[in-house]
Protein backbone atom coordinates (compact mmCIF):
# COMPACT_ATOMS: atom_id res chain seq x y z
CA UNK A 1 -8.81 38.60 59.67
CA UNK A 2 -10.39 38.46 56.01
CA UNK A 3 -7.02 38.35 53.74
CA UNK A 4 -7.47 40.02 50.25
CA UNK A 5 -6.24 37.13 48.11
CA UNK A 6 -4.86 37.65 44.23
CA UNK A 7 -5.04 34.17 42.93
CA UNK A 8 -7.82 33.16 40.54
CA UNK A 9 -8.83 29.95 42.67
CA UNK A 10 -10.88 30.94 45.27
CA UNK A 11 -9.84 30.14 49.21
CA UNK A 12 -12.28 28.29 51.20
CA UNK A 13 -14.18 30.09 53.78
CA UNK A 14 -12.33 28.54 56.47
CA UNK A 15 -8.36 27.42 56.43
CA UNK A 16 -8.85 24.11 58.65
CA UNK A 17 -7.60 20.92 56.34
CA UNK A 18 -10.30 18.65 57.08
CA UNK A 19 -12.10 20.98 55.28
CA UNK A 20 -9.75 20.96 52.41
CA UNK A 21 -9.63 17.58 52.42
CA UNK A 22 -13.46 17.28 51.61
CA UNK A 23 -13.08 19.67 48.40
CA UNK A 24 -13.68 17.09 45.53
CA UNK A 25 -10.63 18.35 43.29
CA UNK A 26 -8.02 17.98 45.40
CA UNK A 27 -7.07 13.79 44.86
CA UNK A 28 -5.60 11.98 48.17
CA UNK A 29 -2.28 11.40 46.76
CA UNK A 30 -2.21 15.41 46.23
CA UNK A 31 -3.10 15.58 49.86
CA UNK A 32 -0.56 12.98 51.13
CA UNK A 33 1.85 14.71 48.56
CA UNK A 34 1.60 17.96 49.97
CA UNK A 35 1.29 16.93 53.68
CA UNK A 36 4.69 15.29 53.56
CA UNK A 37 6.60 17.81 51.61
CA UNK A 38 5.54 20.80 53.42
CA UNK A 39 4.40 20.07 57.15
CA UNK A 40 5.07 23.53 58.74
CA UNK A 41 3.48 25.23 55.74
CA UNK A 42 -0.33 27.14 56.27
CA UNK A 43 -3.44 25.32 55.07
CA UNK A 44 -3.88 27.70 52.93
CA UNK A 45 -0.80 27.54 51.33
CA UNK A 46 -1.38 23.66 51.37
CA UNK A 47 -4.94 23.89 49.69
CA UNK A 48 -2.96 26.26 46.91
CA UNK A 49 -0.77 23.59 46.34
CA UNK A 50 -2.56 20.94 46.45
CA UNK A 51 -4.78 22.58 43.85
CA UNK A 52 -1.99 23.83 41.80
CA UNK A 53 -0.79 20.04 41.75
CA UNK A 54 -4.16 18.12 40.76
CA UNK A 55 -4.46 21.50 38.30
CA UNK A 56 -0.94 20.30 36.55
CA UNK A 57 -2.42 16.74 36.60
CA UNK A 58 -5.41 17.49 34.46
CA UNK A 59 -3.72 19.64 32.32
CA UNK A 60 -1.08 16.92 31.66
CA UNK A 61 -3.93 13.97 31.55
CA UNK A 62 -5.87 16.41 29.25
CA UNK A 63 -2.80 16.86 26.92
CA UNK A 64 -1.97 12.95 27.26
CA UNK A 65 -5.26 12.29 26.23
CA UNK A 66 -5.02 14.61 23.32
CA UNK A 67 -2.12 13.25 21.92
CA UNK A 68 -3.67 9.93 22.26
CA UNK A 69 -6.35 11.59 19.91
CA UNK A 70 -3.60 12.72 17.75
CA UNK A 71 -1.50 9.21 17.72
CA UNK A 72 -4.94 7.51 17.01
CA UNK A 73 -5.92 9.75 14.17
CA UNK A 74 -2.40 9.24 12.96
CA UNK A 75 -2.80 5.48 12.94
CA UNK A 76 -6.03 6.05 11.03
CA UNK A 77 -4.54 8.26 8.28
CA UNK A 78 -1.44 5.85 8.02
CA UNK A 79 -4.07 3.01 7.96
CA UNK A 80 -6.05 5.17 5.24
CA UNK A 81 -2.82 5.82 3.07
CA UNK A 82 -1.48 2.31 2.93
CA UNK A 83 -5.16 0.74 2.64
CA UNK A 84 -5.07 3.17 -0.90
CA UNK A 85 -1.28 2.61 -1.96
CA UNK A 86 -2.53 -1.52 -1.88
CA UNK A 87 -5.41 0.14 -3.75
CA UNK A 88 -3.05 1.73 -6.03
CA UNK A 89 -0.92 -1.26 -6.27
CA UNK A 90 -3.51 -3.58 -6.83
CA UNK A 91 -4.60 -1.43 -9.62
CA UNK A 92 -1.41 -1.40 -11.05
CA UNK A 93 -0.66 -5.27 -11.08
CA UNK A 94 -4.30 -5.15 -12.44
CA UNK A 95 -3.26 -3.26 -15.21
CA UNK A 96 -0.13 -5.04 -16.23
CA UNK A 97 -1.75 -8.18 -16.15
CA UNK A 98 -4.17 -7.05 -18.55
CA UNK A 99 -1.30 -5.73 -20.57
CA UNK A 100 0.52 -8.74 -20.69
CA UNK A 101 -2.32 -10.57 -21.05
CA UNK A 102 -2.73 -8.63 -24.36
CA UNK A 103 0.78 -8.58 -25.52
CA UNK A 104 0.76 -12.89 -25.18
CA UNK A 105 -2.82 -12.87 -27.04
CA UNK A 106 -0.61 -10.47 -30.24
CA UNK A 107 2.32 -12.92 -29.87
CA UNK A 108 0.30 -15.88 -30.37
CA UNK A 109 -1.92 -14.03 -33.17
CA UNK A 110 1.26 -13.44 -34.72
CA UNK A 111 2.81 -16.72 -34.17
CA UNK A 112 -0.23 -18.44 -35.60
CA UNK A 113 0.08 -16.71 -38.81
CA UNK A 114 3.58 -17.30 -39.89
CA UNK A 115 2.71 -21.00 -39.07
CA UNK A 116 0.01 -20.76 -41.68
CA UNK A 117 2.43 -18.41 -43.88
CA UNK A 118 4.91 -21.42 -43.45
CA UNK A 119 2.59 -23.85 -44.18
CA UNK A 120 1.07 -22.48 -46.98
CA UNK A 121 4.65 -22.02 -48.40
CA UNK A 122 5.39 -25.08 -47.70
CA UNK A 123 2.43 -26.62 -49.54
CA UNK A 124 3.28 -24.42 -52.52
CA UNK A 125 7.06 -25.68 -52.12
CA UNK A 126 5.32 -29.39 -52.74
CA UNK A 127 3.24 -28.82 -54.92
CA UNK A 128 6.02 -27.55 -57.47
CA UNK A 129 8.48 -30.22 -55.96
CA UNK A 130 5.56 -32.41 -57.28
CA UNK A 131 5.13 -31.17 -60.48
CA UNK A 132 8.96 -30.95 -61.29
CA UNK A 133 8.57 -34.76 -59.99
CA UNK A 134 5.71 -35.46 -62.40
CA UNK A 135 7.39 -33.53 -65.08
CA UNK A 136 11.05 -35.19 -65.03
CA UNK A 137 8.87 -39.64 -64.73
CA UNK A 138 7.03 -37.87 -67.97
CA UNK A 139 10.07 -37.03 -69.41
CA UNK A 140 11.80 -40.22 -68.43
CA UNK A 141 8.97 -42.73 -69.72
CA UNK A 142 7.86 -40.76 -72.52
CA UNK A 143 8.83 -43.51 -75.64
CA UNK A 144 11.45 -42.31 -77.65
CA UNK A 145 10.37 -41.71 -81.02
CA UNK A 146 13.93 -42.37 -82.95
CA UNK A 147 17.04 -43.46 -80.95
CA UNK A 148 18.80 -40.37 -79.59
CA UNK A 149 22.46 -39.67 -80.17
CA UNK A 150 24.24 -39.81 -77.10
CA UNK A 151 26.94 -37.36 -77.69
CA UNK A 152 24.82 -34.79 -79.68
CA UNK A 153 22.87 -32.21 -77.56
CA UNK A 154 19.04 -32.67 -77.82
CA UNK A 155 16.98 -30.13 -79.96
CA UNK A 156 15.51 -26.96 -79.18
């Protein structure tokens, strides 16, 4: 009674369960699975779907897996990106604090030479306040030579 069978997964020489049941691919919650659902069914439909079943299983754990792969490589390019845009960012502050670092070094280049501009006009200021000071006591202590008219203009 040697049945021609289509399928790609190969039927075990003999159709008794316990001997299913040994097979190492087939998990025991497949067998209690398939043992509940379909009682009156053949063992050999019952070893097909049993390995059908643990075949779905793998496939799913394999593609679970895989996007675990994919989610974790993921994470590592996200980690990559935002461990560069600090990078960037860092580089950036690092920049404009040099910048304005710069810019408050030229103010206070600048500011320190209109102080001296201011001083030095300033001095210069004095000085001719002090002259015109020295000037005006000469002028007022210098003797008079003959009495000066009041009401007639002084010479030229």
């Amino acid at each position: 009674m040697a049945e021609t069978n289509p399928s790609p997964t190969p039927v075990p020489a003999t159709t008794e369960l316990s001997r299913v049941e040994t097979t190492p691919s087939i998990s025991p919650e497949t067998r209690s699975l398939v043992e509940q659902r379909l009682p009156e069914e053949s063992d050999e439909v019952k070893y097909h779907m049993m390995a059908l079943i643990d075949a779905i299983k793998r496939r799913a754990e394999t593609e679970i897996n895989s996007a675990g792969d994919i989610t974790r490589d993921g994470y590592v390019t996200a980690m990559r990106q935002a461990q560069e845009t600090l990078q960037k960012t860092g580089d950036f502050f690092n920049e404009q604090r040099a910048s304005l670092e710069d810019s408050i070094a030229d103010v206070e280049d600048l500011a320190t030479k209109r102080w001296e501009t201011l001083l030095a006009d300033a001095q210069k200021v004095g000085n001719r306040l002090d002259r015109a000071v020295n000037a005006a006591w000469k002028i007022l202590t210098e003797p008079d030579s003959e009495p000066a008219d009041l009401d007639e203009p002084p010479p030229q």
